[in-house]
PDB file of N, CA and C in Angstrom:
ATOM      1  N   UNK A   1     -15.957   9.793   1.751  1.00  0.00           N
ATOM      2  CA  UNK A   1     -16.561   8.465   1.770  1.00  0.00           C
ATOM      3  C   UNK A   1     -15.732   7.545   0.892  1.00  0.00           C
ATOM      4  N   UNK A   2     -15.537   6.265   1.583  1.00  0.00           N
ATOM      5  CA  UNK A   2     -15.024   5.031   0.666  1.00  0.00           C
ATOM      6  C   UNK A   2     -15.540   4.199  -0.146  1.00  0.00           C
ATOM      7  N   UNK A   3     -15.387   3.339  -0.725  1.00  0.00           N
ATOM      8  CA  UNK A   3     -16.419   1.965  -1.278  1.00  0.00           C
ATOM      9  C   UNK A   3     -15.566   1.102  -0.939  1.00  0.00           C
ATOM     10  N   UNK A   4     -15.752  -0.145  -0.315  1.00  0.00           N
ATOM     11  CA  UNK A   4     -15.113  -1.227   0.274  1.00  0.00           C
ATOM     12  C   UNK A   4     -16.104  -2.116  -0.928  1.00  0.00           C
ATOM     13  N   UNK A   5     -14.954  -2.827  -1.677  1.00  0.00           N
ATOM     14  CA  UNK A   5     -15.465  -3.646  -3.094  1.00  0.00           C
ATOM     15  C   UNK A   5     -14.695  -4.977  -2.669  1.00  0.00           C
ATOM     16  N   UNK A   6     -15.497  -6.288  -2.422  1.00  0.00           N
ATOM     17  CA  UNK A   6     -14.928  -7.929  -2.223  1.00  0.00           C
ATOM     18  C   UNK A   6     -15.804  -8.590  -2.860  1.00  0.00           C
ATOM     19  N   UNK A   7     -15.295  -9.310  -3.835  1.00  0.00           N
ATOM     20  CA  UNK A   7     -15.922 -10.537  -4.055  1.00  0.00           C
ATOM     21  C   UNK A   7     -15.657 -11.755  -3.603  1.00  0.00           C
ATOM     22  N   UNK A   8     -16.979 -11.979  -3.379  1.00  0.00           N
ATOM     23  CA  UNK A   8     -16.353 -13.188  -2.613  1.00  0.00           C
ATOM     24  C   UNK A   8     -17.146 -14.626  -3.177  1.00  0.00           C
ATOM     25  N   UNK A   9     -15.855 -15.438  -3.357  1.00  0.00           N
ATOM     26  CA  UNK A   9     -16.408 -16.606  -3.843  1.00  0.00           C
ATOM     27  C   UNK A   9     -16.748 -17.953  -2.964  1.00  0.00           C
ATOM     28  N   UNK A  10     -17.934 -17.669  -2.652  1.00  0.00           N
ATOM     29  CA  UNK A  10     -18.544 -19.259  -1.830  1.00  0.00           C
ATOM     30  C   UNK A  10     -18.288 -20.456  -2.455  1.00  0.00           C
ATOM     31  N   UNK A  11     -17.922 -21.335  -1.644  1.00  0.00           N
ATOM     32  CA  UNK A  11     -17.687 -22.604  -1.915  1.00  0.00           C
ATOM     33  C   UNK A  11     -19.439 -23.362  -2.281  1.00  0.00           C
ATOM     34  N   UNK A  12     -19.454 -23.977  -3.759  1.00  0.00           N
ATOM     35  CA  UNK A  12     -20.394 -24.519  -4.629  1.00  0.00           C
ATOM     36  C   UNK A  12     -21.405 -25.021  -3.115  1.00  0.00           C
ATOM     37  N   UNK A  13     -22.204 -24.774  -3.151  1.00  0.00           N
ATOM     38  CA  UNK A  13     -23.736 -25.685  -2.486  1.00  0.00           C
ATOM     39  C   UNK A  13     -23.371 -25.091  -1.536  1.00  0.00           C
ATOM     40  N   UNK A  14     -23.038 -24.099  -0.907  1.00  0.00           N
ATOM     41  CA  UNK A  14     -23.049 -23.170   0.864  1.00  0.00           C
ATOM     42  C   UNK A  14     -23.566 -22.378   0.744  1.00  0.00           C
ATOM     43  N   UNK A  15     -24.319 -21.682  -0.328  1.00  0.00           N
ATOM     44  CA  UNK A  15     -25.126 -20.603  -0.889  1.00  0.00           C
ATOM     45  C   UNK A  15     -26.145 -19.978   0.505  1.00  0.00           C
ATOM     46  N   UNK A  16     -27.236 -21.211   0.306  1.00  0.00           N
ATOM     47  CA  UNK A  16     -28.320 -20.579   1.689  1.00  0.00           C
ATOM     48  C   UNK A  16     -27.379 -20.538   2.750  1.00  0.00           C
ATOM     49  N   UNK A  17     -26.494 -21.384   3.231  1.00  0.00           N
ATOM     50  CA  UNK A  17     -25.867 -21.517   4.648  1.00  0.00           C
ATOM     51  C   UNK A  17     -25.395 -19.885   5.096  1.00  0.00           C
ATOM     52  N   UNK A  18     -24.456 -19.604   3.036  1.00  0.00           N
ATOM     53  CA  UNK A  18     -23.740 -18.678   3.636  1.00  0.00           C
ATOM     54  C   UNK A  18     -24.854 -16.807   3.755  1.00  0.00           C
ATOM     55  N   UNK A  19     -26.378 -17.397   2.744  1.00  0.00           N
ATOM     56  CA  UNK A  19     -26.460 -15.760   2.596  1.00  0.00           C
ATOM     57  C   UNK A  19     -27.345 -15.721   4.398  1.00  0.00           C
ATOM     58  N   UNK A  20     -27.805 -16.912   5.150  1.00  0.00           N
ATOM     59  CA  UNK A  20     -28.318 -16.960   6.437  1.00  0.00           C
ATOM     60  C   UNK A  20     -26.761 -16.279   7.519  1.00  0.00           C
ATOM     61  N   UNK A  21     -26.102 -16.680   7.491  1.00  0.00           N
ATOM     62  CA  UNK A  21     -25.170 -16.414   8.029  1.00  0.00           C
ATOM     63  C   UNK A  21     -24.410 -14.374   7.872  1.00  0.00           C
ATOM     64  N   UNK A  22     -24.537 -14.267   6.497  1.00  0.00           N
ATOM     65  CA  UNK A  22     -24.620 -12.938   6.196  1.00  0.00           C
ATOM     66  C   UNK A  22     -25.463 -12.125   6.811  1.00  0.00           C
ATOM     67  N   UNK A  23     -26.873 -12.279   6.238  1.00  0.00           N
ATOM     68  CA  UNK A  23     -27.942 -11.926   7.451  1.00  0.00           C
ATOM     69  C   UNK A  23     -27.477 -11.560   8.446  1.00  0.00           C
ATOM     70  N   UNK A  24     -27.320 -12.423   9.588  1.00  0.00           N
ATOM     71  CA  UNK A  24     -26.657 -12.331  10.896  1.00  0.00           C
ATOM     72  C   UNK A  24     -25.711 -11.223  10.945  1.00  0.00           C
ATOM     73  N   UNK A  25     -24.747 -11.506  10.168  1.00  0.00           N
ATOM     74  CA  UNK A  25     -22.835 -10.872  10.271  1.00  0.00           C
ATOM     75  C   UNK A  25     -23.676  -9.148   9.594  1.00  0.00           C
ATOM     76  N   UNK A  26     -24.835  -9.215   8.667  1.00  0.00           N
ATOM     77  CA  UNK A  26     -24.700  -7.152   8.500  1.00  0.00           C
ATOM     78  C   UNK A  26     -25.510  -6.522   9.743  1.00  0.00           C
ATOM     79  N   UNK A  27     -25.796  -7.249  11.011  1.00  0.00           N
ATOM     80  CA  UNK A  27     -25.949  -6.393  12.138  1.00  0.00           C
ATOM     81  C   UNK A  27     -24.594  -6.087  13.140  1.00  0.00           C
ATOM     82  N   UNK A  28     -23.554  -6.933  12.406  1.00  0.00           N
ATOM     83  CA  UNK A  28     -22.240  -5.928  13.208  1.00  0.00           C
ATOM     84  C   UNK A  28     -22.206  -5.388  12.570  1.00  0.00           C
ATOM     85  N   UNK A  29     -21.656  -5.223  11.143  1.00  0.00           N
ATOM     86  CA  UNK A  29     -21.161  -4.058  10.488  1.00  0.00           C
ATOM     87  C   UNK A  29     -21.589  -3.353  10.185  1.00  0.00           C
ATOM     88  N   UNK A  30     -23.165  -3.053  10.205  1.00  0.00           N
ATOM     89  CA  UNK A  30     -23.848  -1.718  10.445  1.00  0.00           C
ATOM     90  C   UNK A  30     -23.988  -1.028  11.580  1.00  0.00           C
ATOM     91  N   UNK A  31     -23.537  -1.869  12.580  1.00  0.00           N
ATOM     92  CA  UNK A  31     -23.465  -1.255  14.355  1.00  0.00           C
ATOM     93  C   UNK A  31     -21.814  -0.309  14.536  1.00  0.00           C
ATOM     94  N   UNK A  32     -21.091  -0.559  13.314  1.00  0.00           N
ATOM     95  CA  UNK A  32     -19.649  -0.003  13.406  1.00  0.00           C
ATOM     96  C   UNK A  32     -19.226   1.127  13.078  1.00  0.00           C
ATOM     97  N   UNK A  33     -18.909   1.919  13.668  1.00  0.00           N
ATOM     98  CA  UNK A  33     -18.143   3.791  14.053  1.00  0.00           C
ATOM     99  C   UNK A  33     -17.887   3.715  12.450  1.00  0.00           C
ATOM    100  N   UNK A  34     -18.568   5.194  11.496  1.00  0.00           N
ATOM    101  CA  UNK A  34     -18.127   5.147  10.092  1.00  0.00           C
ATOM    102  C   UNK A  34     -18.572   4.511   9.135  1.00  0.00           C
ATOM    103  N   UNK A  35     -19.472   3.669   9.289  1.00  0.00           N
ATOM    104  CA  UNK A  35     -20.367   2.303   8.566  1.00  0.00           C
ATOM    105  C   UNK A  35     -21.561   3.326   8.156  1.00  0.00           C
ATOM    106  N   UNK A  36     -21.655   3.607   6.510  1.00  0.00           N
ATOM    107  CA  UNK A  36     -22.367   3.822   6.129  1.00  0.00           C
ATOM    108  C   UNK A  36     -23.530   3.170   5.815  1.00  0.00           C
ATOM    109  N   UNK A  37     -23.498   2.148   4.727  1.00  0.00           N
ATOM    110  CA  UNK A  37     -24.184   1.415   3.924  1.00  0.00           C
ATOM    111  C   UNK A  37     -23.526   0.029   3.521  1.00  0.00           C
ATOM    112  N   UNK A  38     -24.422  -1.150   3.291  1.00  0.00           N
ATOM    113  CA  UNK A  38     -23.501  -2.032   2.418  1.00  0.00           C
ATOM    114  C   UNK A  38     -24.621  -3.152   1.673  1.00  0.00           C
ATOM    115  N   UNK A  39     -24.131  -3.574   0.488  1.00  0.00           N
ATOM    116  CA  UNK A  39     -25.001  -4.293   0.164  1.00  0.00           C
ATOM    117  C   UNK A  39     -24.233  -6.148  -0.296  1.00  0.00           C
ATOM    118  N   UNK A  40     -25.020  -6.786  -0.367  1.00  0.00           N
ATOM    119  CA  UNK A  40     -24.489  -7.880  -1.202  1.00  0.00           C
ATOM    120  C   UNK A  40     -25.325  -7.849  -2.459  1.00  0.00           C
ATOM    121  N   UNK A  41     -24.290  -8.570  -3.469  1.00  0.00           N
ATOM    122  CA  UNK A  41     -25.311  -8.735  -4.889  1.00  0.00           C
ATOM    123  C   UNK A  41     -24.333  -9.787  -5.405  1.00  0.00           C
ATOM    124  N   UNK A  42     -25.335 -11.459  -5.929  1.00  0.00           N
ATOM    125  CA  UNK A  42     -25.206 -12.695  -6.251  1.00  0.00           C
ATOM    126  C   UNK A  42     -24.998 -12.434  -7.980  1.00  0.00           C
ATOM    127  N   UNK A  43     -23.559 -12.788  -8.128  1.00  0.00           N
ATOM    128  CA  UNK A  43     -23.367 -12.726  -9.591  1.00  0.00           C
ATOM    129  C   UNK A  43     -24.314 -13.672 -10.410  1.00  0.00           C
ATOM    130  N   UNK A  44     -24.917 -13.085 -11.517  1.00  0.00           N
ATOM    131  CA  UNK A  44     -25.454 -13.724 -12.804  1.00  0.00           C
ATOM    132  C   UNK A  44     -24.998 -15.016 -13.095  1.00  0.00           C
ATOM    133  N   UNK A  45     -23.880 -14.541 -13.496  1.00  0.00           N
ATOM    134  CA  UNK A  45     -23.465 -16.026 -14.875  1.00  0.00           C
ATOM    135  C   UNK A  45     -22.428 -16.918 -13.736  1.00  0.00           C
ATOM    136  N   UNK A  46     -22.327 -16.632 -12.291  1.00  0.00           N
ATOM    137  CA  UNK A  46     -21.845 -17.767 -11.367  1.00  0.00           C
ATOM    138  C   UNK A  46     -22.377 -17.503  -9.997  1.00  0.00           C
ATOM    139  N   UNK A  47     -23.636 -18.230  -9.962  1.00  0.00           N
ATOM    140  CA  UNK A  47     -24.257 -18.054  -8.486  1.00  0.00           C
ATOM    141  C   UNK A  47     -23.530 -18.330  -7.190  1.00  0.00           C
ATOM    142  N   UNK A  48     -22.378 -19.063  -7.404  1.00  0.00           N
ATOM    143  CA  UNK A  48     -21.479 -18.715  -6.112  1.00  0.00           C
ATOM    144  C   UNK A  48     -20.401 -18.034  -5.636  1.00  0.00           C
ATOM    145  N   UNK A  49     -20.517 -16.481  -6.444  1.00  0.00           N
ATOM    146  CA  UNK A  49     -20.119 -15.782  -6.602  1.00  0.00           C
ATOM    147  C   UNK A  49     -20.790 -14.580  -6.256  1.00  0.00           C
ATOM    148  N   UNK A  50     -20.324 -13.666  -5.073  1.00  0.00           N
ATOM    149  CA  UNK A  50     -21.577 -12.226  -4.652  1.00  0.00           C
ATOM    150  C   UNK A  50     -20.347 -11.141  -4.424  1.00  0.00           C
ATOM    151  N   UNK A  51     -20.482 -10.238  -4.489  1.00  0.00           N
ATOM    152  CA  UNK A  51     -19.976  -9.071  -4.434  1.00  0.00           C
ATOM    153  C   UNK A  51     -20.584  -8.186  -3.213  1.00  0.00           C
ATOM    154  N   UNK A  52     -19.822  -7.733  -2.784  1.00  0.00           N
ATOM    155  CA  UNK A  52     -20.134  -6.907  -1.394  1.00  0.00           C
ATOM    156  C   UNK A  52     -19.761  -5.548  -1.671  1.00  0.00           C
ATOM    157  N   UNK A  53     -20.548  -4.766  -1.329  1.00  0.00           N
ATOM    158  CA  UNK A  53     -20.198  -3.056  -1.463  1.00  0.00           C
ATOM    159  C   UNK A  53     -20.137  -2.396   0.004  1.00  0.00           C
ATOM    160  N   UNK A  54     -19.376  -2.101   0.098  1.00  0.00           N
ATOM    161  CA  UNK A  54     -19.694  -1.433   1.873  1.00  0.00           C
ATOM    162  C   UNK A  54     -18.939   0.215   2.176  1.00  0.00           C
ATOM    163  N   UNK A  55     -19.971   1.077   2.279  1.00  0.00           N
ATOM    164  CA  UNK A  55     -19.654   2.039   1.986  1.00  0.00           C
ATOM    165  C   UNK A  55     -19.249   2.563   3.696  1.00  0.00           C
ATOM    166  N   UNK A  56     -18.065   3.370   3.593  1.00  0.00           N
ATOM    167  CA  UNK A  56     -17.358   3.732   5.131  1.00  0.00           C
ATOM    168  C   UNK A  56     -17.220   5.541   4.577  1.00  0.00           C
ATOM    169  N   UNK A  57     -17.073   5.893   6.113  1.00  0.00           N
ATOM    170  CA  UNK A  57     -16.791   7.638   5.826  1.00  0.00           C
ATOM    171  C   UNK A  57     -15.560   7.730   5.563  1.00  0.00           C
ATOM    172  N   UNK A  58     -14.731   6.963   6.097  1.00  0.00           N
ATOM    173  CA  UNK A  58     -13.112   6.676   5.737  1.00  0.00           C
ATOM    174  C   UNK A  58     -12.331   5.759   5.657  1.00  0.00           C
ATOM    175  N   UNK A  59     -10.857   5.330   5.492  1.00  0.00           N
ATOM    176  CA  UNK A  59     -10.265   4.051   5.302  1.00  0.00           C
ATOM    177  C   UNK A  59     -10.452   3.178   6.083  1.00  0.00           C
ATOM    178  N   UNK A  60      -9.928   4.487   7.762  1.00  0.00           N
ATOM    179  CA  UNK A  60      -9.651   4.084   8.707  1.00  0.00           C
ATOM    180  C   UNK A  60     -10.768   3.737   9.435  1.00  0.00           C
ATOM    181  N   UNK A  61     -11.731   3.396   8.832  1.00  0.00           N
ATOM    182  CA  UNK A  61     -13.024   3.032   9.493  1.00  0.00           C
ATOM    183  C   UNK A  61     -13.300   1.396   9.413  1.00  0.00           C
ATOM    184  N   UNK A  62     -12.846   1.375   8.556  1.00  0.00           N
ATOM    185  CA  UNK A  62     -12.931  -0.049   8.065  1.00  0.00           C
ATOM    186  C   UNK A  62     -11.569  -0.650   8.771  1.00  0.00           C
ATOM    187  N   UNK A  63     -10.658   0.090   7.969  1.00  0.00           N
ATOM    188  CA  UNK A  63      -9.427  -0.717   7.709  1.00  0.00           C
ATOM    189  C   UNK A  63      -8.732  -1.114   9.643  1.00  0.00           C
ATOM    190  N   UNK A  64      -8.988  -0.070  10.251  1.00  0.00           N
ATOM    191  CA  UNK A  64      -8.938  -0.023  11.641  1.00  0.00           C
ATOM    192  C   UNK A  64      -9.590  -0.126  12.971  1.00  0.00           C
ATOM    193  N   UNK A  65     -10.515   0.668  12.822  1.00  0.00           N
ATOM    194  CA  UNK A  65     -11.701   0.463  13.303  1.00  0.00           C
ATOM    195  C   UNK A  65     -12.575  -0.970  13.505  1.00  0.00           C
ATOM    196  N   UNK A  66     -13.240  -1.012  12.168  1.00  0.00           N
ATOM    197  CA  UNK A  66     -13.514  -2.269  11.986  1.00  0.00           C
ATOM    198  C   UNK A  66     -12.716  -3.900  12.269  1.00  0.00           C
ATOM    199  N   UNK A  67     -11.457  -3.698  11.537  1.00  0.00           N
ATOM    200  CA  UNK A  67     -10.862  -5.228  11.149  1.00  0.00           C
ATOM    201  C   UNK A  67     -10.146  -5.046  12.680  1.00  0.00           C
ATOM    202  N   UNK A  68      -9.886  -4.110  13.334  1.00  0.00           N
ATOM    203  CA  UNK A  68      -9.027  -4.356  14.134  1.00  0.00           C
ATOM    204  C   UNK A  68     -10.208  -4.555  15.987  1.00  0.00           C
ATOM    205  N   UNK A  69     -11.397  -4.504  15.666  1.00  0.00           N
ATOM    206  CA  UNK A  69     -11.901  -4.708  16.850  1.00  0.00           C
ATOM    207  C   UNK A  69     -13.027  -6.258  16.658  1.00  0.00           C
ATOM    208  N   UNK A  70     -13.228  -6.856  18.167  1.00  0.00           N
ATOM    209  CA  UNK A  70     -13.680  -8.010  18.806  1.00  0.00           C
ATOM    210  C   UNK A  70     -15.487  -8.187  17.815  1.00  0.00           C
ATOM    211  N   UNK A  71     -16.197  -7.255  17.134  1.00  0.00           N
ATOM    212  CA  UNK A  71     -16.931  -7.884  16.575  1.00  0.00           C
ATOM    213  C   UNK A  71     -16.536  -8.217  15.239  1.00  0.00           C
ATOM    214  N   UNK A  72     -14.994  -7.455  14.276  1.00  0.00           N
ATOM    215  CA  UNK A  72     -14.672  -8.080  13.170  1.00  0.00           C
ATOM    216  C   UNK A  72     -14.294  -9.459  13.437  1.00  0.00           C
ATOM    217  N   UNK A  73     -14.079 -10.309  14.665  1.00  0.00           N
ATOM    218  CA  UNK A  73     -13.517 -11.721  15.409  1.00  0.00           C
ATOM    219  C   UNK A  73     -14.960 -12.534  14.671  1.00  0.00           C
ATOM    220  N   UNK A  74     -16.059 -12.060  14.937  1.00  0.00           N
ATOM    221  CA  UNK A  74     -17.656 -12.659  15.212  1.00  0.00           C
ATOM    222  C   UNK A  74     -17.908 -12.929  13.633  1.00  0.00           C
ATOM    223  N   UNK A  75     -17.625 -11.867  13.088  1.00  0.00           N
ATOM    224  CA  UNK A  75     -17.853 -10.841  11.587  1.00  0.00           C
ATOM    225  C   UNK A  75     -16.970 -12.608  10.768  1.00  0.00           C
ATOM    226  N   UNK A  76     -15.972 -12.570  11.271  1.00  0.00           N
ATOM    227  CA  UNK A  76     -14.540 -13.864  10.606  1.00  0.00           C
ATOM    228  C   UNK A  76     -15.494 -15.033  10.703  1.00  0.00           C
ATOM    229  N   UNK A  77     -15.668 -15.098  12.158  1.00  0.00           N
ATOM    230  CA  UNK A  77     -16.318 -16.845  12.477  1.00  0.00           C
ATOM    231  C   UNK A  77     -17.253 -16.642  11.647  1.00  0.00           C
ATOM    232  N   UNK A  78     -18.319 -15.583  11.305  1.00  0.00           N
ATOM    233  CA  UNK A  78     -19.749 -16.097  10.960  1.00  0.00           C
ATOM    234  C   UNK A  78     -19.563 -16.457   9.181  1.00  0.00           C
ATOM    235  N   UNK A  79     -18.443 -15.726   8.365  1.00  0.00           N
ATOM    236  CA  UNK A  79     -18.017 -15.616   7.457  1.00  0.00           C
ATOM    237  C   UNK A  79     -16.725 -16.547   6.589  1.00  0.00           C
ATOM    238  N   UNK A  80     -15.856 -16.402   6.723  1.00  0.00           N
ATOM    239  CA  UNK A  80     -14.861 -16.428   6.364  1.00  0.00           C
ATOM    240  C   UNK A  80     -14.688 -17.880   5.666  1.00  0.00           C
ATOM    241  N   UNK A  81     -15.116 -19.276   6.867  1.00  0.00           N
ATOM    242  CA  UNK A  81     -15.123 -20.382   6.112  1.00  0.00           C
ATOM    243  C   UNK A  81     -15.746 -20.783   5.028  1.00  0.00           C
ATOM    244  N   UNK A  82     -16.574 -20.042   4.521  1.00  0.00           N
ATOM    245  CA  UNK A  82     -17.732 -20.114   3.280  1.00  0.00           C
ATOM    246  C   UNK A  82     -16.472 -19.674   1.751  1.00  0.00           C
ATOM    247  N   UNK A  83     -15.862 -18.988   2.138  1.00  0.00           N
ATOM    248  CA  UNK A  83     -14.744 -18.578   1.030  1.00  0.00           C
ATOM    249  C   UNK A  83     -13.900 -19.375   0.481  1.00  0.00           C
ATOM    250  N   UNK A  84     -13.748 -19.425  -0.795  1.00  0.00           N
ATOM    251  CA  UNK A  84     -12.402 -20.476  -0.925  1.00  0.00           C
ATOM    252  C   UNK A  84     -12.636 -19.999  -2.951  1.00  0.00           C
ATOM    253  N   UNK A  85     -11.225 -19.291  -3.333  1.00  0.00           N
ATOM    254  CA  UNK A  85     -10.492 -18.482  -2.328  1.00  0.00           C
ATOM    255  C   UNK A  85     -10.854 -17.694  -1.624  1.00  0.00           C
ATOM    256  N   UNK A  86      -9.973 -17.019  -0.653  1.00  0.00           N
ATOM    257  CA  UNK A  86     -10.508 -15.790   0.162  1.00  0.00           C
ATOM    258  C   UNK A  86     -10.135 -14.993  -0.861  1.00  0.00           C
ATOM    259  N   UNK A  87     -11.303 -14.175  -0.555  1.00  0.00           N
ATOM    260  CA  UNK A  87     -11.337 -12.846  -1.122  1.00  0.00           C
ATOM    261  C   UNK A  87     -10.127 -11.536  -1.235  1.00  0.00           C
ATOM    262  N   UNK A  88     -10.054 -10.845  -2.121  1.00  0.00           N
ATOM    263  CA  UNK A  88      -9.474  -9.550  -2.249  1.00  0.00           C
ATOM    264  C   UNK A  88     -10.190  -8.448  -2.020  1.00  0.00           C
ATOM    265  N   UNK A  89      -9.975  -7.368  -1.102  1.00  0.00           N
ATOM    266  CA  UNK A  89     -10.664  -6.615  -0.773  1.00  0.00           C
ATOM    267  C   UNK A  89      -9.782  -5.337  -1.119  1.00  0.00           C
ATOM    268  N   UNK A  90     -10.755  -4.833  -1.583  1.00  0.00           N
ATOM    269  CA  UNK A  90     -10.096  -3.173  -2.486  1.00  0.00           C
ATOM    270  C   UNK A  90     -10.995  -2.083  -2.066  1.00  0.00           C
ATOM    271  N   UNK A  91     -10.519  -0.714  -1.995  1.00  0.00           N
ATOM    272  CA  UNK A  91     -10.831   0.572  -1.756  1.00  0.00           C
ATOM    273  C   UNK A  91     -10.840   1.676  -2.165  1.00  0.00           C
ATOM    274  N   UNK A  92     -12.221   1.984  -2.693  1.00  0.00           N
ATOM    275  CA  UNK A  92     -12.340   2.880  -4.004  1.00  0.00           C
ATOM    276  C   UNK A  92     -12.945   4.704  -3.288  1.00  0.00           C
ATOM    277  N   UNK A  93     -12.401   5.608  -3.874  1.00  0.00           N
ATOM    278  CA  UNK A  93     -12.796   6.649  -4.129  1.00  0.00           C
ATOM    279  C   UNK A  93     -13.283   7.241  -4.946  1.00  0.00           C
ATOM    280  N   UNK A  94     -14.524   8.194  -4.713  1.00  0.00           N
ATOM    281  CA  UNK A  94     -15.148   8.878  -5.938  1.00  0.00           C
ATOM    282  C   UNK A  94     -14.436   9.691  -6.810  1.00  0.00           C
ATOM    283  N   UNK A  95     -14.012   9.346  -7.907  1.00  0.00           N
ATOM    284  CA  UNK A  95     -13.633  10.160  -9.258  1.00  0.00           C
ATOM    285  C   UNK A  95     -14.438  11.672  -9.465  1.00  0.00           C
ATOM    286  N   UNK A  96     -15.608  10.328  -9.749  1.00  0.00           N
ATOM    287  CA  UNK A  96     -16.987  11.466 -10.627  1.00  0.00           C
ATOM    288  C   UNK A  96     -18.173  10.361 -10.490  1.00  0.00           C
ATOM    289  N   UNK A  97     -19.135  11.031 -10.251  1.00  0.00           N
ATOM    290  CA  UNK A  97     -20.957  10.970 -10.232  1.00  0.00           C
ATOM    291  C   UNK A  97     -21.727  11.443 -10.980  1.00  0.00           C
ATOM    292  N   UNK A  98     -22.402  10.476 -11.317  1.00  0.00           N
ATOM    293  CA  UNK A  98     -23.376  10.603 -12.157  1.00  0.00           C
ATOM    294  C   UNK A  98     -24.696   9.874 -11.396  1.00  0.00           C
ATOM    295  N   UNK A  99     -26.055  10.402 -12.314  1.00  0.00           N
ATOM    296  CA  UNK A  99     -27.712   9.649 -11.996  1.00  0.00           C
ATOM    297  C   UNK A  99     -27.467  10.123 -10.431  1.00  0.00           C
ATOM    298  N   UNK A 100     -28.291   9.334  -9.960  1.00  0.00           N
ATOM    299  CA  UNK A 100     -28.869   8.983  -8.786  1.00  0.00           C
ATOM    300  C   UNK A 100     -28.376   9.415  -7.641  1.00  0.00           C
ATOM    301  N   UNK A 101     -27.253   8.666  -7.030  1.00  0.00           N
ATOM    302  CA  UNK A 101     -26.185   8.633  -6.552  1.00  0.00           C
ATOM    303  C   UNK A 101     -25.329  10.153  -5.904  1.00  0.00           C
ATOM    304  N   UNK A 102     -25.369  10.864  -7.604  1.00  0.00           N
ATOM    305  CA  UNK A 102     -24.655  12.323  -7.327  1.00  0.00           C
ATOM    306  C   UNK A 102     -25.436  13.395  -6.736  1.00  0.00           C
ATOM    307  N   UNK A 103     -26.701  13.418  -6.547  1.00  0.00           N
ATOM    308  CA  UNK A 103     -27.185  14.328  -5.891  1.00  0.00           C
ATOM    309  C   UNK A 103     -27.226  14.711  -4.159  1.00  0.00           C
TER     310      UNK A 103
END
């Protein structure tokens, strides 16, 4: 399993536009080959600022699978203009587990 880690920074006052629009965009990417889980979470100390976790069985789930087929197209439009900058998207593997999580 992967962790797909983006923050992504919304442009000031698109907040509702963009978390309505999110809404929408996590019924593709939970409909996608390898798509575990994913969450959003709205940073504290800069509300236009959220972090996305999206957990895949492998790279190539995301990295191929996903970005490279006609609903990541839908996934862009419903998304992407809300960003500024665009985001960095990084790909993490489990080290070590602990609590919850590791069982």
């Amino acid at each position: 399993m992967i962790l797909e880690v983006a923050i992504l920074p919304v442009i000031a006052g698109k907040n509702a536009e963009f978390e309505a629009a999110f809404r929408q965009a996590s019924t593709i990417i939970s409909s996608m080959k390898g798509y575990i889980s994913h969450e959003l979470q709205t940073c504290i100390e800069d509300g236009n600022k959220y972090l996305l976790l999206v957990h895949w069985e492998t790279l190539e789930d995301h990295t191929i699978g996903f970005r490279g087929s006609a609903e990541y197209q839908e996934w862009r439009k419903l998304l992407h203009h809300f960003y500024d900058p665009f985001p960095v998207v990084e790909h993490y593997s489990i080290t070590q587990a602990y609590g919850e999580s590791a069982k």
